[in-house]
N, C-alpha and C. Protein backbone atom coordinates (compact mmCIF):
# COMPACT_ATOMS: atom_id res chain seq x y z
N UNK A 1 23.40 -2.80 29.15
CA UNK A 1 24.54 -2.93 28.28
C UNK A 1 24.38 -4.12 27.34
N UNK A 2 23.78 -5.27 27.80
CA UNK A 2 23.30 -6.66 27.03
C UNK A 2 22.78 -6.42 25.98
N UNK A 3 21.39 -5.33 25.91
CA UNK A 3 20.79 -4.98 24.71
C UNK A 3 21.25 -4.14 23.84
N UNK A 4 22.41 -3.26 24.71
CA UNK A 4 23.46 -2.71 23.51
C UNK A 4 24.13 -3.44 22.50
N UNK A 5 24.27 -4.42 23.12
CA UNK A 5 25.74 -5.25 22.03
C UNK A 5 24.45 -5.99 21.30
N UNK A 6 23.77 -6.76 21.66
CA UNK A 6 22.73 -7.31 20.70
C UNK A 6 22.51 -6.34 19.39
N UNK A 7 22.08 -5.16 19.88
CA UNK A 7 21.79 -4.37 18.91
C UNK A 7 22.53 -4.00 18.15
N UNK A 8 23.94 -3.65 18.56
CA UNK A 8 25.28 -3.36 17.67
C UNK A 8 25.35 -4.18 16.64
N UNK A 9 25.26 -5.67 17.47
CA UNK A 9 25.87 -6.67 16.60
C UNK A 9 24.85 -7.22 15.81
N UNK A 10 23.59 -6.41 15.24
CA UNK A 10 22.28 -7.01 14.64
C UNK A 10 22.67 -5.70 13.90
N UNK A 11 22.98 -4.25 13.85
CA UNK A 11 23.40 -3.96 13.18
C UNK A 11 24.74 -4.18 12.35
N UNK A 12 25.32 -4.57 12.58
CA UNK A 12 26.95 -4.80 11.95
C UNK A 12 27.12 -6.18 11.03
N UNK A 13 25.85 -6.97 11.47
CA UNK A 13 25.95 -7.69 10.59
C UNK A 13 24.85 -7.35 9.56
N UNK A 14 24.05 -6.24 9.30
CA UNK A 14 23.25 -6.01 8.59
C UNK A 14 23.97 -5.63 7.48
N UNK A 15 24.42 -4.21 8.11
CA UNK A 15 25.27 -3.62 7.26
C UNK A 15 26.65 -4.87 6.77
N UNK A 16 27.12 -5.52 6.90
CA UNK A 16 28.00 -6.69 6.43
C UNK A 16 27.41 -7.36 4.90
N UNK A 17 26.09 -7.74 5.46
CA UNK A 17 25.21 -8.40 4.44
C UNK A 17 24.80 -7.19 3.37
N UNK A 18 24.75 -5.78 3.49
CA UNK A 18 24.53 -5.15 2.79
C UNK A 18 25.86 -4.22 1.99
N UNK A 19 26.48 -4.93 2.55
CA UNK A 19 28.08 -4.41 1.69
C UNK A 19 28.61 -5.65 0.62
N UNK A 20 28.50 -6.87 1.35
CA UNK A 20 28.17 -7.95 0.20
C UNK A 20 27.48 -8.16 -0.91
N UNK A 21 26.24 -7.53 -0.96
CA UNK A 21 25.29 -7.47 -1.75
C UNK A 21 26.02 -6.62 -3.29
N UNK A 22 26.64 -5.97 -2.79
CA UNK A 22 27.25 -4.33 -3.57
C UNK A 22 28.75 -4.94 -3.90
N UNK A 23 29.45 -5.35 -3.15
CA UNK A 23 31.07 -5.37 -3.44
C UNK A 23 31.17 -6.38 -3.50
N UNK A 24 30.86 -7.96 -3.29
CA UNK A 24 31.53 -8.86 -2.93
C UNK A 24 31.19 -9.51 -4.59
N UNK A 25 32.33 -10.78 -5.09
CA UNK A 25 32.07 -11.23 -5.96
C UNK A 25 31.54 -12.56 -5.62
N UNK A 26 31.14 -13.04 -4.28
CA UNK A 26 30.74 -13.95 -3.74
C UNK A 26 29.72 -13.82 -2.79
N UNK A 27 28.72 -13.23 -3.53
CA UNK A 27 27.56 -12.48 -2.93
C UNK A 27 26.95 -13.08 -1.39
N UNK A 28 26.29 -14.32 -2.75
CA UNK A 28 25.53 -15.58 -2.12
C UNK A 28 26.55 -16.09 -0.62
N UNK A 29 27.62 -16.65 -1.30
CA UNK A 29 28.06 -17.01 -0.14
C UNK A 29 28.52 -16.47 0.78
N UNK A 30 29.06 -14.87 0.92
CA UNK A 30 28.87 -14.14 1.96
C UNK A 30 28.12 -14.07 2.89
N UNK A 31 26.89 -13.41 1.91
CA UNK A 31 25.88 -13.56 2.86
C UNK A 31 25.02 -14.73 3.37
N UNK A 32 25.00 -16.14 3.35
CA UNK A 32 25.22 -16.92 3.85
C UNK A 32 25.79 -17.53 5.00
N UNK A 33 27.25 -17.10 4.56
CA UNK A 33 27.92 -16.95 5.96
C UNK A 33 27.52 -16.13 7.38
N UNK A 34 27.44 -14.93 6.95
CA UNK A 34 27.09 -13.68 7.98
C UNK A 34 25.66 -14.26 7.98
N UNK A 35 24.88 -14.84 7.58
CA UNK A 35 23.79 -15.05 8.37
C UNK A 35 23.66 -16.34 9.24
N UNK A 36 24.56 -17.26 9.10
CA UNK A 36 24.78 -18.36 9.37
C UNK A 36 25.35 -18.17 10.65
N UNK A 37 26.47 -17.13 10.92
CA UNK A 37 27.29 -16.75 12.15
C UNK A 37 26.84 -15.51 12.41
N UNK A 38 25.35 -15.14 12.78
CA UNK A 38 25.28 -13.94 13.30
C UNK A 38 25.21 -13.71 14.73
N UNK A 39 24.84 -12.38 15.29
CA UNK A 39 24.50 -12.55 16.85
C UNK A 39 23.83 -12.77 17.40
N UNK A 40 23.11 -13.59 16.85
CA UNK A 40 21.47 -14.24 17.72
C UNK A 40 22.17 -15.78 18.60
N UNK A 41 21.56 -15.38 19.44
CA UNK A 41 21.82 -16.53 20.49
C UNK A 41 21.19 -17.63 19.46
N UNK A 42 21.51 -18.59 18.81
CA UNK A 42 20.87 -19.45 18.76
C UNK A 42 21.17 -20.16 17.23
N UNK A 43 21.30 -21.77 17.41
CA UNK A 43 21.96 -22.38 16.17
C UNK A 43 22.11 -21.96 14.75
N UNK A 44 22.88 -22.04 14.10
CA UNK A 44 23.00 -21.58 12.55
C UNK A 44 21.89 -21.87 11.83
N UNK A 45 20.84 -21.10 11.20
CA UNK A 45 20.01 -21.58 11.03
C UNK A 45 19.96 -22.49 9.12
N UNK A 46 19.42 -23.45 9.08
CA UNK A 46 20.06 -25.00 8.27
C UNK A 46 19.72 -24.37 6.62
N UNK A 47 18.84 -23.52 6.26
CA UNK A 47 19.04 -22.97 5.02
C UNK A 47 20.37 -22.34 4.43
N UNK A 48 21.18 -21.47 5.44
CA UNK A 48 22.51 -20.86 4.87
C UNK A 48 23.82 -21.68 5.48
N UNK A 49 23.29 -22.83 6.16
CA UNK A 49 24.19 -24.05 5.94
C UNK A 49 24.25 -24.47 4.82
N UNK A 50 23.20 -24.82 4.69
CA UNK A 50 23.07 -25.99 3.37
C UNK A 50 23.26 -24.74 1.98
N UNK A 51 23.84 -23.56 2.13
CA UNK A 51 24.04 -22.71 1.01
C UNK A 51 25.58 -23.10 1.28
N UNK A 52 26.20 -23.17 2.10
CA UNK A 52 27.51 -22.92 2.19
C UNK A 52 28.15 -24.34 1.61
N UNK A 53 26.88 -25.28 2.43
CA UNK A 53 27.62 -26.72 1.98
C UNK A 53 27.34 -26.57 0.11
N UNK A 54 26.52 -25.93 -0.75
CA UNK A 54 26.41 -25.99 -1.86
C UNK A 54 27.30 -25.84 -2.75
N UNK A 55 28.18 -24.27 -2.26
CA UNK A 55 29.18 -23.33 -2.32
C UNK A 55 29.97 -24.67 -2.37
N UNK A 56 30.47 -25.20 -0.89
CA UNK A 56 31.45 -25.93 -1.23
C UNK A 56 31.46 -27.80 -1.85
N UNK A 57 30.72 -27.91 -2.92
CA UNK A 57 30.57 -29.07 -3.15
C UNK A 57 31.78 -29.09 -4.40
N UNK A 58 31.46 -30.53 -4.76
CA UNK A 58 32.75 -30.92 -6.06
C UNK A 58 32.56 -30.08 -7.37
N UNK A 59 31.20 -29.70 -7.60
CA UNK A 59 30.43 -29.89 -8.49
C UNK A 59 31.13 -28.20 -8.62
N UNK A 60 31.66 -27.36 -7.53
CA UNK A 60 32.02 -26.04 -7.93
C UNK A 60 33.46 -25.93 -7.96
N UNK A 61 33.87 -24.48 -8.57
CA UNK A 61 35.83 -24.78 -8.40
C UNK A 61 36.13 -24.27 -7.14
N UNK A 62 37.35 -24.74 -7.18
CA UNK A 62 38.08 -25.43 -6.18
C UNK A 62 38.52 -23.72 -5.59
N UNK A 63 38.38 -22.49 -5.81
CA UNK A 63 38.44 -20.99 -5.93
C UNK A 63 37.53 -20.96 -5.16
N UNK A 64 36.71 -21.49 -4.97
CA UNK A 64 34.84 -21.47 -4.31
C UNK A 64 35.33 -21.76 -2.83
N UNK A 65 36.07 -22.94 -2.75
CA UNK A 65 35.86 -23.73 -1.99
C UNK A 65 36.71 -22.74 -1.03
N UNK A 66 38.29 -22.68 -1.41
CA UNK A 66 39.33 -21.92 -1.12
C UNK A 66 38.33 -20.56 -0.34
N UNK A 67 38.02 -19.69 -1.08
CA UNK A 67 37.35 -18.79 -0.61
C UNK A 67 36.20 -18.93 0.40
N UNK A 68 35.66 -19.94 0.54
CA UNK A 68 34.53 -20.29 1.55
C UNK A 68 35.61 -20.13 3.29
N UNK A 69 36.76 -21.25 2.45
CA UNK A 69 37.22 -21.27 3.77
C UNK A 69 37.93 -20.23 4.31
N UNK A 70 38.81 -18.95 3.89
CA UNK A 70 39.33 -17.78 3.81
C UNK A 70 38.18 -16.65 4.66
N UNK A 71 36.47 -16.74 3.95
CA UNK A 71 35.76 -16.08 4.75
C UNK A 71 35.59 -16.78 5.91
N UNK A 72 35.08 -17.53 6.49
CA UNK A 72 34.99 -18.04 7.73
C UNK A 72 36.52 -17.97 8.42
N UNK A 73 37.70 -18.58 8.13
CA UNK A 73 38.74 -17.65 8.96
C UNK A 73 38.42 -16.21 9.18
N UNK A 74 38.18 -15.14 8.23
CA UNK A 74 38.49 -13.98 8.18
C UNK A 74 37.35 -13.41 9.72
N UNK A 75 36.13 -14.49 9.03
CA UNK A 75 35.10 -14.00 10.35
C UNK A 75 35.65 -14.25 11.61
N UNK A 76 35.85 -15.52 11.78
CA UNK A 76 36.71 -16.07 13.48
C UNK A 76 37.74 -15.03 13.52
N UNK A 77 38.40 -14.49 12.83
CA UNK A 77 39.78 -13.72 13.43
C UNK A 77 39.04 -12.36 13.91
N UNK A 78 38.05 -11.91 12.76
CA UNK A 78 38.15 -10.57 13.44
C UNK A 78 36.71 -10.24 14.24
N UNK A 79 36.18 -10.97 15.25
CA UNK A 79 35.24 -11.12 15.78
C UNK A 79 35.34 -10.82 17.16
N UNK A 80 34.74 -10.26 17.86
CA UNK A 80 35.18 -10.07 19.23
C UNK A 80 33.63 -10.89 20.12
N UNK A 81 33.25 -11.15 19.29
CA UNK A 81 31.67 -11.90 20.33
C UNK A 81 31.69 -13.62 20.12
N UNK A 82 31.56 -13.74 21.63
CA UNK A 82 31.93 -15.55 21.46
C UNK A 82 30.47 -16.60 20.45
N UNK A 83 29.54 -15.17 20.54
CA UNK A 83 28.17 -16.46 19.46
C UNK A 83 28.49 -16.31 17.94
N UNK A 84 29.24 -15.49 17.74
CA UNK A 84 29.97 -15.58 16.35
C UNK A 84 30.81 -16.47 15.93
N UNK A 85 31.66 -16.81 16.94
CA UNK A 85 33.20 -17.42 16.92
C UNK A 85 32.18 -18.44 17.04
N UNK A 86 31.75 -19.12 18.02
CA UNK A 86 30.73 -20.37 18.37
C UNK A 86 30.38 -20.86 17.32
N UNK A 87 29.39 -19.87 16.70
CA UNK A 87 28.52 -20.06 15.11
C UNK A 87 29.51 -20.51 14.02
N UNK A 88 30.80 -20.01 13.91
CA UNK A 88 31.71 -20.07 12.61
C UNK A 88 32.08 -21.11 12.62
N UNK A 89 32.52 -21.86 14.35
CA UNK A 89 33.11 -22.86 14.42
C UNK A 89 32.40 -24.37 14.30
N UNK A 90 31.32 -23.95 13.88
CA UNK A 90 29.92 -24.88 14.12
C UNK A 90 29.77 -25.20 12.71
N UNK A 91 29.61 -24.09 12.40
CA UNK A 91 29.73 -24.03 10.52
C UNK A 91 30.89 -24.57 9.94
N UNK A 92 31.74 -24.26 10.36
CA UNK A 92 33.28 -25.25 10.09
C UNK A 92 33.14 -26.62 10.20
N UNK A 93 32.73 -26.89 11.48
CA UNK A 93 32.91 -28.68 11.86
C UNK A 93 31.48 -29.19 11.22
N UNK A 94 30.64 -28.58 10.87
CA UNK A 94 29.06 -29.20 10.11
C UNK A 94 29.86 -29.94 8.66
N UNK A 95 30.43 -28.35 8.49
CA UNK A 95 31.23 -28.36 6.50
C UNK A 95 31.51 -29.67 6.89
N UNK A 96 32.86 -29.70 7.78
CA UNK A 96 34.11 -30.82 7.51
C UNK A 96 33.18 -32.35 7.54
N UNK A 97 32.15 -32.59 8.51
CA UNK A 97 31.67 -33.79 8.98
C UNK A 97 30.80 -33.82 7.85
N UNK A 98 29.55 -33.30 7.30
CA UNK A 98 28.81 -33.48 6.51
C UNK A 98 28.90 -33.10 5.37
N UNK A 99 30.00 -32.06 4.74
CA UNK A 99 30.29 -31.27 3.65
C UNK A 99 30.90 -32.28 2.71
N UNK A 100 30.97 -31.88 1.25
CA UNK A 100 32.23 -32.32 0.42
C UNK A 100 33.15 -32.89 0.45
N UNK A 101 34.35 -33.94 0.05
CA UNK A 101 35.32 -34.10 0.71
C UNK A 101 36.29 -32.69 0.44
N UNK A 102 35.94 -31.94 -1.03
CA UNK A 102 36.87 -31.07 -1.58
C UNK A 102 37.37 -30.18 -0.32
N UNK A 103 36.17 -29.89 0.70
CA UNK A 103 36.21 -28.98 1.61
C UNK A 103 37.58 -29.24 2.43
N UNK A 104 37.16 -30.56 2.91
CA UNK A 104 38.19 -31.28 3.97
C UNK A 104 40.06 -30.94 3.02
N UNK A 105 39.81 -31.24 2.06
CA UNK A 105 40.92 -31.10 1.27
C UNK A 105 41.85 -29.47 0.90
N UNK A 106 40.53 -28.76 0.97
CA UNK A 106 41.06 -27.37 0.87
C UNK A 106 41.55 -26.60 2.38
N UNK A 107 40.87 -27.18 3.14
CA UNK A 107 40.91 -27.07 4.74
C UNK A 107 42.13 -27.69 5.34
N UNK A 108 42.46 -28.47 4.89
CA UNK A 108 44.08 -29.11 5.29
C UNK A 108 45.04 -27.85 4.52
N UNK A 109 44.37 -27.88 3.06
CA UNK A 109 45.49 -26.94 2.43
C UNK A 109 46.01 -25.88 2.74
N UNK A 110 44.55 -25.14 3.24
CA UNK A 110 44.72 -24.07 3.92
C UNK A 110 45.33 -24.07 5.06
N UNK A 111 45.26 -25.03 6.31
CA UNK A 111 45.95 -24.85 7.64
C UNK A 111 47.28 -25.10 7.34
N UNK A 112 47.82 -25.52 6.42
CA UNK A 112 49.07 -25.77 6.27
C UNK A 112 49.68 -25.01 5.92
N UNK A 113 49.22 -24.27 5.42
CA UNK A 113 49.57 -22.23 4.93
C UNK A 113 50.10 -21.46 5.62
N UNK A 114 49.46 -21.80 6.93
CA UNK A 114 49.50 -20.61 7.95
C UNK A 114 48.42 -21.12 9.13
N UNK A 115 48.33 -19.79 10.20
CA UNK A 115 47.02 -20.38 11.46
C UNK A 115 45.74 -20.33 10.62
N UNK A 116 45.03 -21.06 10.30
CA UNK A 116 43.86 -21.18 10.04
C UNK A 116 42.94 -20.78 11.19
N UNK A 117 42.87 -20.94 12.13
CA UNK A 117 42.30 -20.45 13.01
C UNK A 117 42.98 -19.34 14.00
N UNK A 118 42.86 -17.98 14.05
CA UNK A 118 43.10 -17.17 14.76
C UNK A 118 42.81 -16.53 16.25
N UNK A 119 42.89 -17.89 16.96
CA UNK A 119 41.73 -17.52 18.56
C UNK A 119 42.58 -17.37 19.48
N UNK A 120 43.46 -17.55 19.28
CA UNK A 120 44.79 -17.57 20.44
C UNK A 120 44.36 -16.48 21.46
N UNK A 121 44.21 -15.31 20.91
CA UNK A 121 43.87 -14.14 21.66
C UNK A 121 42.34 -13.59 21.69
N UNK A 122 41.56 -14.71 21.33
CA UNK A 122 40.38 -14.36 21.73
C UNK A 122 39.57 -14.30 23.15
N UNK A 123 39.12 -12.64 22.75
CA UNK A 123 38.67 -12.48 24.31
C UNK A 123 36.70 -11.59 24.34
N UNK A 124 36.07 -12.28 24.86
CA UNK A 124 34.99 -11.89 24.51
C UNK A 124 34.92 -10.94 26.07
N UNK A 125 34.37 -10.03 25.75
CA UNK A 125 34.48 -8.58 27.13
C UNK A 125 32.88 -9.00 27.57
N UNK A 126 32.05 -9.23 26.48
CA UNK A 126 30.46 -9.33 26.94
C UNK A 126 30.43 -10.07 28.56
N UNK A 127 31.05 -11.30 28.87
CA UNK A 127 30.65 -11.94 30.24
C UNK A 127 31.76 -12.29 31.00
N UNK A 128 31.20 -12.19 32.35
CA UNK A 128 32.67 -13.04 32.77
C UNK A 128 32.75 -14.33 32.60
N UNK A 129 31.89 -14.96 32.36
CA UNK A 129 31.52 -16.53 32.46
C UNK A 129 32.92 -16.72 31.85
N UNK A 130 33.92 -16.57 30.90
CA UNK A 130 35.10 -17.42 30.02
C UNK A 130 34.38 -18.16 28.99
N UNK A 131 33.46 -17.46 27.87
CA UNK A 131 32.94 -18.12 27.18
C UNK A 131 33.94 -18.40 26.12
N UNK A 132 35.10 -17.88 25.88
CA UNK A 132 36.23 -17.86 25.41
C UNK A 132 36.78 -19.04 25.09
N UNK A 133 36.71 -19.48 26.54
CA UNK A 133 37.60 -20.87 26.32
C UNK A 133 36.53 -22.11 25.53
N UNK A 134 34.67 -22.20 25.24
CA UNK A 134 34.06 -23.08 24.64
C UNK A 134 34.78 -22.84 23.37
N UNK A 135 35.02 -21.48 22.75
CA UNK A 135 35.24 -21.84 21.20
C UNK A 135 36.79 -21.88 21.46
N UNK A 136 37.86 -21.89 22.17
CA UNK A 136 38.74 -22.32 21.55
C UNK A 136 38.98 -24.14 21.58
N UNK A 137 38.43 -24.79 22.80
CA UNK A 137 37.72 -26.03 22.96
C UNK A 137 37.49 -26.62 21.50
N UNK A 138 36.17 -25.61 21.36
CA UNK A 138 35.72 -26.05 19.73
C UNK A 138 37.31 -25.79 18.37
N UNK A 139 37.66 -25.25 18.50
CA UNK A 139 39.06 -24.81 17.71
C UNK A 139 40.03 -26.09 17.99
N UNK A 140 40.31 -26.67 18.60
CA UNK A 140 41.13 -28.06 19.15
C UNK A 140 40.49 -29.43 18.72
N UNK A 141 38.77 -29.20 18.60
CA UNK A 141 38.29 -30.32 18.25
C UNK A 141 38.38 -30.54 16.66
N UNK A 142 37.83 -29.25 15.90
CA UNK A 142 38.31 -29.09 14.62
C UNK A 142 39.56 -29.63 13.92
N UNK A 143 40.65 -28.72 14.78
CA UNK A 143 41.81 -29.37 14.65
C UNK A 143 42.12 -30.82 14.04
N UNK A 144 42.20 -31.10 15.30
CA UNK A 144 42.00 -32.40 15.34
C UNK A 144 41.11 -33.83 14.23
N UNK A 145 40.11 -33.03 14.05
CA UNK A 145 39.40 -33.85 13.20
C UNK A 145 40.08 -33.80 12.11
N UNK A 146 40.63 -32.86 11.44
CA UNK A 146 41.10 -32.34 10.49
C UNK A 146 42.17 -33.31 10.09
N UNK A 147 43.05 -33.41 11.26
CA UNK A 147 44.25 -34.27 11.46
C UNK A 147 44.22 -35.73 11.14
N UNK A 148 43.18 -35.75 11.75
CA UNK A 148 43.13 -37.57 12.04
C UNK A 148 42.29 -38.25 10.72
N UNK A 149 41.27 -37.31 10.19
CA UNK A 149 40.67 -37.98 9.16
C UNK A 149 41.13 -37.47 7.39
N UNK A 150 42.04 -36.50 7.44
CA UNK A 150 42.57 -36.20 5.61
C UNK A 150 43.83 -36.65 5.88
């Protein structure tokens, strides 16, 4: 069943990246993202970081930035695998600590909107381990940073 969901989820984000390519007006940084938070066990890899941190620098509008942060919610909400949620939330706290300040600024704007983060009811079926509770952990630390330093 392990190599099922691997495989699902190596397809689903293919096809993701290949619907971006075609529809999205934010090509680059889509697919960036989805490759940044895919289902491979294993850290975001630092090229479609450092695309995202590009995406969100001063130097672009503030629409860029807004939208950077809108896809990465959109990914955490509708995700059901905890190395996704893990990955997004990794990519989030990289942005906030090493990113732009604009980021940090649009990222307050945004949580103040509404839940910026949607994990409340996140439940990953893959293990019993409760890998669940690392990213909402990670979701509290975010928070928080968020809070204490804009």
């Amino acid at each position: 069943m392990d190599s099922f969901r691997k495989a699902y989820g190596a397809l689903k984000d293919s096809t993701t990246v290949g619907l971006a390519k075609v529809n999205s007006e934010f090509k680059d940084l889509d697919i960036a993202i989805v490759k940044a938070t895919n289902h491979v066990e294993c850290p975001p890899k630092e090229r479609h970081v450092r695309k995202i941190f590009a995406v969100t620098s001063v130097s672009c509008p503030r629409a860029d930035v807004a939208y950077c942060i809108h896809a990465l919610s959109r990914r955490l909400a509708k995700t059901r695998s905890w190395i996704v949620a893990l990955k997004t939330l990794i990519v989030i706290h990289r942005t906030l600590r090493e990113g732009d300040p604009t980021f940090k600024e649009e990222f307050l704007y945004y949580s103040r909107r509404g839940h910026l983060f949607q994990i409340s009811k996140f439940k990953d079926d893959s293990s019993p381990h409760g890998k669940e509770k690392i990213s909402q952990k990670k979701v509290s630390i975010c928070n928080r940073k968020v809070f204490l330093k804009v």
